[in-house]
Protein backbone atom coordinates (compact mmCIF):
# COMPACT_ATOMS: atom_id res chain seq x y z
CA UNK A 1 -43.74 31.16 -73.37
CA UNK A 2 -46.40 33.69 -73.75
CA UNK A 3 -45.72 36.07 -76.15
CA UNK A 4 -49.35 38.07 -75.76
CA UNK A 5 -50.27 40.82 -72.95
CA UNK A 6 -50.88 39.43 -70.09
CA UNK A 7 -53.22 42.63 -69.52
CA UNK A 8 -54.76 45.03 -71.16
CA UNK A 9 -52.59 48.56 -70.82
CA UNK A 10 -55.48 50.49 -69.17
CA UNK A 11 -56.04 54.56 -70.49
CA UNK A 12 -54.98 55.66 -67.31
CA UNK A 13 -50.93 54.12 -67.75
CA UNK A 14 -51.19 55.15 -71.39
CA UNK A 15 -52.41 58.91 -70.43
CA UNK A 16 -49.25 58.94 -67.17
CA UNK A 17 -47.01 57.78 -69.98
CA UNK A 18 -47.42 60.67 -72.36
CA UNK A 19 -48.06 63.03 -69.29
CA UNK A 20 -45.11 62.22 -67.11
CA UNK A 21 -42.96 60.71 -69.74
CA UNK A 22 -42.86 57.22 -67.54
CA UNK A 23 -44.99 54.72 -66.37
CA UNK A 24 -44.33 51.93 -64.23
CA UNK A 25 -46.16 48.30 -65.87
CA UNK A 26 -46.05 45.45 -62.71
CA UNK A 27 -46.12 41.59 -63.67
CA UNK A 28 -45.99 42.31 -67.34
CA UNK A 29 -43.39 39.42 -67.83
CA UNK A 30 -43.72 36.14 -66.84
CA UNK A 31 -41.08 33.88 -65.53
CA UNK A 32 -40.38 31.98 -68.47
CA UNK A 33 -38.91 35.64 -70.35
CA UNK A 34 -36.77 36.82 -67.16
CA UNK A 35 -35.16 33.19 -66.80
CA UNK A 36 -34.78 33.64 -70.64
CA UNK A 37 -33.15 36.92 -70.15
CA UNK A 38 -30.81 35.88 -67.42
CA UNK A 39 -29.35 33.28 -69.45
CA UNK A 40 -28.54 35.55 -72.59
CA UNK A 41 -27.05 37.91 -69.93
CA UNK A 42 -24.95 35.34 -69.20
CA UNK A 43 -24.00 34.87 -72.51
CA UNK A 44 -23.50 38.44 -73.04
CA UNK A 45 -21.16 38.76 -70.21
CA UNK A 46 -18.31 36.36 -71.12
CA UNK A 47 -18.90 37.49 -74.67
CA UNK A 48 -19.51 41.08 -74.55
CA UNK A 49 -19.05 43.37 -77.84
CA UNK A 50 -16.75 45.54 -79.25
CA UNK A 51 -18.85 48.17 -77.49
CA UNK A 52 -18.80 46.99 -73.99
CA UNK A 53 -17.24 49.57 -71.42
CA UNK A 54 -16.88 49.13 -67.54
CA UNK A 55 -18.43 52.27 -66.29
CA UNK A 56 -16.77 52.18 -63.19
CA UNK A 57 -14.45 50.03 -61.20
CA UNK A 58 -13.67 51.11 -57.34
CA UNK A 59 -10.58 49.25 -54.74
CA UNK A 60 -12.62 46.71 -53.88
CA UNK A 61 -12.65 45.35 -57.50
CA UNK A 62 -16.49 46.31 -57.50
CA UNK A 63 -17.74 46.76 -60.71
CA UNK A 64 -20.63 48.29 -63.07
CA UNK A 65 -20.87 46.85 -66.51
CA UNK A 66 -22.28 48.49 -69.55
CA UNK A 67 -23.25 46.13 -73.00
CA UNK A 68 -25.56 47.30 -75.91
CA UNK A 69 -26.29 46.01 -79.51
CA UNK A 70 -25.40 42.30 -78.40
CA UNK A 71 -29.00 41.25 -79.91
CA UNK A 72 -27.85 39.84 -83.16
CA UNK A 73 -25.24 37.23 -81.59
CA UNK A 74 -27.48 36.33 -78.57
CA UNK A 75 -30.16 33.60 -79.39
CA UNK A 76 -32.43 34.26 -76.17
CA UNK A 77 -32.08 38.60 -76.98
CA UNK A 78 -33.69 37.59 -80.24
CA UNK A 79 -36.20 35.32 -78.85
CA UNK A 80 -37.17 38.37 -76.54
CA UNK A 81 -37.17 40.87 -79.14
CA UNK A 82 -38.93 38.81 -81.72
CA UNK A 83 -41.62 37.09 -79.69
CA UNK A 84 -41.80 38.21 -76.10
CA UNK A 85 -44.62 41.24 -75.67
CA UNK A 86 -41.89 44.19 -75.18
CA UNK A 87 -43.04 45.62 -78.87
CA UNK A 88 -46.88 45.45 -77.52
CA UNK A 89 -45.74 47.76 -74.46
CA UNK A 90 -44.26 50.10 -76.82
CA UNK A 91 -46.97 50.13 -79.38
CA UNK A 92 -49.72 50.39 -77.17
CA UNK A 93 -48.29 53.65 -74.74
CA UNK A 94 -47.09 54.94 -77.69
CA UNK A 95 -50.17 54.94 -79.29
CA UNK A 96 -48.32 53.87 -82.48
CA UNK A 97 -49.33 52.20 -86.08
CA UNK A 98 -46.06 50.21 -85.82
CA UNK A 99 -42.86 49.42 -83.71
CA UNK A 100 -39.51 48.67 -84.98
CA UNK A 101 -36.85 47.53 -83.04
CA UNK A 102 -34.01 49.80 -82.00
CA UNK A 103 -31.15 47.86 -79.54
CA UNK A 104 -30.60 46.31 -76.45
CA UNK A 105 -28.79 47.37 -73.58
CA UNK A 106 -27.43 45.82 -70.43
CA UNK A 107 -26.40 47.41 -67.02
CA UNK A 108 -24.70 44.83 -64.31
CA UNK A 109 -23.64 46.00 -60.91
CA UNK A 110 -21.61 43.74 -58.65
CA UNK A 111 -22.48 43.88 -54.90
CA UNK A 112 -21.92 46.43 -52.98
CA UNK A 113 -21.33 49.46 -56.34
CA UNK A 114 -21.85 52.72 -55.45
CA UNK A 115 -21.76 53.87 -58.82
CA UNK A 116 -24.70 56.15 -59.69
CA UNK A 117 -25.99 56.75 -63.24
CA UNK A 118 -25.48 60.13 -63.78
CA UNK A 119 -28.73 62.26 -64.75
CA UNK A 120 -28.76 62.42 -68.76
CA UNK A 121 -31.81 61.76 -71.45
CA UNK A 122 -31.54 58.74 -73.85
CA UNK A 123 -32.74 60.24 -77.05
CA UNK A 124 -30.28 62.89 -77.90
CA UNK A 125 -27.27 60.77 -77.35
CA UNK A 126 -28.77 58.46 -80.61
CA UNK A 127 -28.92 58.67 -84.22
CA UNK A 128 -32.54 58.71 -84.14
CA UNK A 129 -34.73 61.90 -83.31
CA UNK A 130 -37.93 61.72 -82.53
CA UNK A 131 -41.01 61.65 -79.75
CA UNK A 132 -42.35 58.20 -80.35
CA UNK A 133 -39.47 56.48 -78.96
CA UNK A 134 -39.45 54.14 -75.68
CA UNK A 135 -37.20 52.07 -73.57
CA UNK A 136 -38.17 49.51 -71.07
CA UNK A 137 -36.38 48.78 -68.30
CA UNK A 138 -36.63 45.59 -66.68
CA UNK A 139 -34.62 44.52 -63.81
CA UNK A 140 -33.60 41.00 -63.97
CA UNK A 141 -33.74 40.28 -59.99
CA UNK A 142 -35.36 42.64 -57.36
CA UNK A 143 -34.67 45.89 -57.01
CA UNK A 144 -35.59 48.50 -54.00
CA UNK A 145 -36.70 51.94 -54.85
CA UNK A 146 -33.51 53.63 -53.58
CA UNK A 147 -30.90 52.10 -55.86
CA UNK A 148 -33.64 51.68 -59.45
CA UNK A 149 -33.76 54.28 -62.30
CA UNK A 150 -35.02 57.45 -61.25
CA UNK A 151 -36.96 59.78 -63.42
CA UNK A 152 -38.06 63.64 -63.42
CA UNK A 153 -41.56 63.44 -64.41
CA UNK A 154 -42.90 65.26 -67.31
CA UNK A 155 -39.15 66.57 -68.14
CA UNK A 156 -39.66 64.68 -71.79
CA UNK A 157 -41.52 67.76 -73.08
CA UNK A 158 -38.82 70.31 -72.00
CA UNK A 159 -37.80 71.61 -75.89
CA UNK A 160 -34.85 72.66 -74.05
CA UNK A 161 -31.28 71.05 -75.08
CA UNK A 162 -28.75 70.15 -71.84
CA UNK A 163 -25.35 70.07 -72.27
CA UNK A 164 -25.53 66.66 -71.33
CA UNK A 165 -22.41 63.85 -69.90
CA UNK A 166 -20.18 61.93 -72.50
CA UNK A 167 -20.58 58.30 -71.09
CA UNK A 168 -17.32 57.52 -72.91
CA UNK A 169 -15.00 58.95 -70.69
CA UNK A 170 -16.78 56.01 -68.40
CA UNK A 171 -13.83 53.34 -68.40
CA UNK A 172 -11.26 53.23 -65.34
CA UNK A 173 -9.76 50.12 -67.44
CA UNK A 174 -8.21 52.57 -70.07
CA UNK A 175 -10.44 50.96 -73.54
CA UNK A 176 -10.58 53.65 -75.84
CA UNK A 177 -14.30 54.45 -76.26
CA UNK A 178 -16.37 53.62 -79.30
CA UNK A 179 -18.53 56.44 -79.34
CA UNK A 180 -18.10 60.08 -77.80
CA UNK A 181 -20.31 62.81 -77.79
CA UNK A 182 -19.61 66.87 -77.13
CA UNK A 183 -22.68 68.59 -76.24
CA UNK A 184 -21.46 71.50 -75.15
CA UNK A 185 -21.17 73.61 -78.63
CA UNK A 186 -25.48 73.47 -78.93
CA UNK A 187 -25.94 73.24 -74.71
CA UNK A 188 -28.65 75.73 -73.83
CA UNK A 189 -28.66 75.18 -70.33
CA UNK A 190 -26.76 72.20 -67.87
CA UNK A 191 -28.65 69.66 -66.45
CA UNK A 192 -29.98 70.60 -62.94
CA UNK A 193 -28.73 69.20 -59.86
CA UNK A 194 -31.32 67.00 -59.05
CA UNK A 195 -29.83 64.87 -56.26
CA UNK A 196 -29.72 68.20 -54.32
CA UNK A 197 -33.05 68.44 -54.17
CA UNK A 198 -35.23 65.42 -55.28
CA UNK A 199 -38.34 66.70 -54.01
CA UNK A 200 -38.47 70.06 -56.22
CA UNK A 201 -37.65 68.21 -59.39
CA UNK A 202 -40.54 65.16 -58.09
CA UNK A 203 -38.16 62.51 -58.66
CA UNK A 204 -40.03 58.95 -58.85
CA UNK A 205 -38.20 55.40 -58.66
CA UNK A 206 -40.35 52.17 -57.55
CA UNK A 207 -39.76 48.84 -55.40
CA UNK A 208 -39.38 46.50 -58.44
CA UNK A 209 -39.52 42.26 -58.96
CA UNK A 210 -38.54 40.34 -62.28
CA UNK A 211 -41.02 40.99 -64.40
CA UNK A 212 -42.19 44.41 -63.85
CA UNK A 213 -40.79 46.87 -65.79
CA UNK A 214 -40.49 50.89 -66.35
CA UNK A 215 -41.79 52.00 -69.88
CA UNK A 216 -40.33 55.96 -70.60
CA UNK A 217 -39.79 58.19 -73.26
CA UNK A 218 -36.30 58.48 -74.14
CA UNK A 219 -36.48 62.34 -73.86
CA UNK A 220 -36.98 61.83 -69.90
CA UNK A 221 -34.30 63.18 -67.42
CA UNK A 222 -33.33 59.79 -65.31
CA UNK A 223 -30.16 58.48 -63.84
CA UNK A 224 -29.46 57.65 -60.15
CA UNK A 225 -29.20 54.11 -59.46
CA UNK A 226 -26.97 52.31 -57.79
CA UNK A 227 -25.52 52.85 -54.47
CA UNK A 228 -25.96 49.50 -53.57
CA UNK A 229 -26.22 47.26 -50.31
CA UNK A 230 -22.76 44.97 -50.03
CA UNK A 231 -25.37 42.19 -50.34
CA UNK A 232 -27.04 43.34 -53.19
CA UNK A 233 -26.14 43.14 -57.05
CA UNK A 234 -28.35 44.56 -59.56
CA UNK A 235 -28.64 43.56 -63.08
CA UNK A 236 -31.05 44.88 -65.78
CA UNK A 237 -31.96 44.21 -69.27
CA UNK A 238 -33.25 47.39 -71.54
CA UNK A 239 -34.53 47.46 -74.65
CA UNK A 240 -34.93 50.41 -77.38
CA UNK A 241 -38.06 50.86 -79.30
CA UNK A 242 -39.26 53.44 -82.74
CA UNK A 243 -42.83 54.26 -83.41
CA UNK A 244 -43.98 56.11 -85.94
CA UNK A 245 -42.03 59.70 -85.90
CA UNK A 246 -38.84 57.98 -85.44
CA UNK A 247 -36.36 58.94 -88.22
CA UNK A 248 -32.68 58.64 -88.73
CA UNK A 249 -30.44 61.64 -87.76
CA UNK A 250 -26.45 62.32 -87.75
CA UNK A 251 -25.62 64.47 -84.91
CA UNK A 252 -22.57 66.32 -85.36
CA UNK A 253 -22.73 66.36 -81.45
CA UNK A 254 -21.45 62.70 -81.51
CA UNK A 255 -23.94 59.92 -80.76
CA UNK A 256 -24.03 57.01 -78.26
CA UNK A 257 -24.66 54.63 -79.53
CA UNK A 258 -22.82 55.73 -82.94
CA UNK A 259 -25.17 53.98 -85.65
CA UNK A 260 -24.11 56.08 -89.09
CA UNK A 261 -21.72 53.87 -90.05
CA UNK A 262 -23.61 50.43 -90.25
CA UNK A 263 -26.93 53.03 -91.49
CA UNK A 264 -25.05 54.35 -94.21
CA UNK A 265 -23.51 50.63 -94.53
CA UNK A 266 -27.38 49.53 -95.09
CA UNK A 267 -28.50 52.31 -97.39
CA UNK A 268 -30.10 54.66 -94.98
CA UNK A 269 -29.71 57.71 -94.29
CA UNK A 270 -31.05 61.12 -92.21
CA UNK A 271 -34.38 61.69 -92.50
CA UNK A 272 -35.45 57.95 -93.21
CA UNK A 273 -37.64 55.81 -91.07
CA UNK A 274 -35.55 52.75 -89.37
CA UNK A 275 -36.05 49.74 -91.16
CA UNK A 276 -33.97 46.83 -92.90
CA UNK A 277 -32.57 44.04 -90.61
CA UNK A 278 -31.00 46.25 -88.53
CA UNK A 279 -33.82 47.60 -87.15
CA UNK A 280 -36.80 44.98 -87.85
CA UNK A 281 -40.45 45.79 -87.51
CA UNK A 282 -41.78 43.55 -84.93
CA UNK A 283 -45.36 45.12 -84.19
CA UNK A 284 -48.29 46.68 -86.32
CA UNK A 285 -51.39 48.08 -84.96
CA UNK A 286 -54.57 45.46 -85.56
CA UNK A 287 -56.94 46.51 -88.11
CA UNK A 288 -59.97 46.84 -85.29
């Protein structure tokens, strides 16, 4: 597999990134990695975690499945992580000296869900604060503009905090969430409706294949997918990434995913930079 760019990240995507807190990177992963992907999916799916939740279920038995941290039980998520150029993406738009690895997450929609995402930031859900961090979404087969990941550009640098949704109440199967947040006690304002009116907050989504992805900073509104074709399935792999502002935090808001435990478990604590095996360093800057 190739495990180097296959281009250069021009100035122009870097400059978008930091200006509209997303950028959208075609062809950046070859075959080889989705097919890779898919099969650790695969895996993932008849042996999800502890942490796996079915966001939604509807009469028609359709489904939208939600898995994160699988990484360290799943041979081809390691493979990714470890060799595959997703740290590059991160280092380079972040403009970063190095890039540790954060978690994996997985979203799988059955045919026909009309399930939307509903519109949230990643960032303040974790137990990480910070600018430099970055997710990249890649969808694992195609995906049209109307039912991908939508974002409200520039919304990253808003200091603003929303009183945003607690994804655990997400589980018409009755599981007792892992992790639960409660925004509403530091909630300066709600989030926006944004579906209302799409074209006043610039809402962007793309026409996607395998092997494109999204790169965005996890402080960017997004949500909306879904609201599929009954033909059409749509499953995507994400991964989480820390550059070099990136410390450990303990929100008494809740966080999701909840990390203190296993932190504290591995000797760190607030105000540290990730490390340890948990959260391995996979990228460094090149001395030239």
């Amino acid at each position: 597999m190739n495990t180097e760019l296959p281009r250069d990240i021009t100035a122009a995507e870097i400059e978008s990134y930091h200006r509209e807190g997303v950028v959208l990177l075609k062809g950046m992963f070859d075959g080889d990695w989705i097919t890779l992907l898919r099969q650790g999916l695969q895996v993932n799916t008849e042996h999800p975690t502890h942490r796996a939740r079915t966001w939604s279920r509807d009469a028609a038995g359709r489904t939208m499945f939600w898995d994160s941290q699988a990484w360290q039980n799943i041979k081809e998520y390691q493979q990714f992580i470890f060799d595959s150029p997703a740290a590059a993406v991160a280092g380079k738009l972040l403009k970063a000296t190095e890039i540790n690895f954060f978690f994996d997450a997985v979203f799988v929609r059955s045919p026909g869900t009309q399930f939307t995402t509903p519109w949230h930031q990643d960032e303040p859900y974790w137990s990480i604060e910070g600018y430099d961090t970055c997710t990249i979404w890649m969808p694992l087969v195609p995906v049209k503009k109307k039912n991908a990941l939508a974002y409200v550009p520039g919304s990253h640098l808003n200091p603003q905090i929303f009183d945003q949704y607690n994804f655990g109440e997400l589980n018409p199967d009755g599981k007792a969430a892992v992790d639960q947040v409660d925004f509403s006690g530091i909630a300066e304002q709600s989030i926006p409706d944004i579906d209302a009116d799409p074209e006043r907050y610039g809402v962007i989504s793309w026409d996607m294949q395998p092997g494109d992805c999204v790169a965005f900073n996890s402080r960017i509104l997004h949500g909306g997918s879904g609201q599929l074709d009954a033909d059409t399935g749509l499953s995507v792999f994400t991964s989480k990434w820390l550059g070099d502002d990136a410390r450990i935090k303990f929100r008494a808001c809740g966080m999701d995913p909840d990390h203190s435990a296993i932190m504290t478990q591995h000797g760190l604590k607030p105000g540290d930079r990730p490390g340890t095996a948990l959260y391995p360093r996979i990228w460094q800057r090149s001395a030239d």
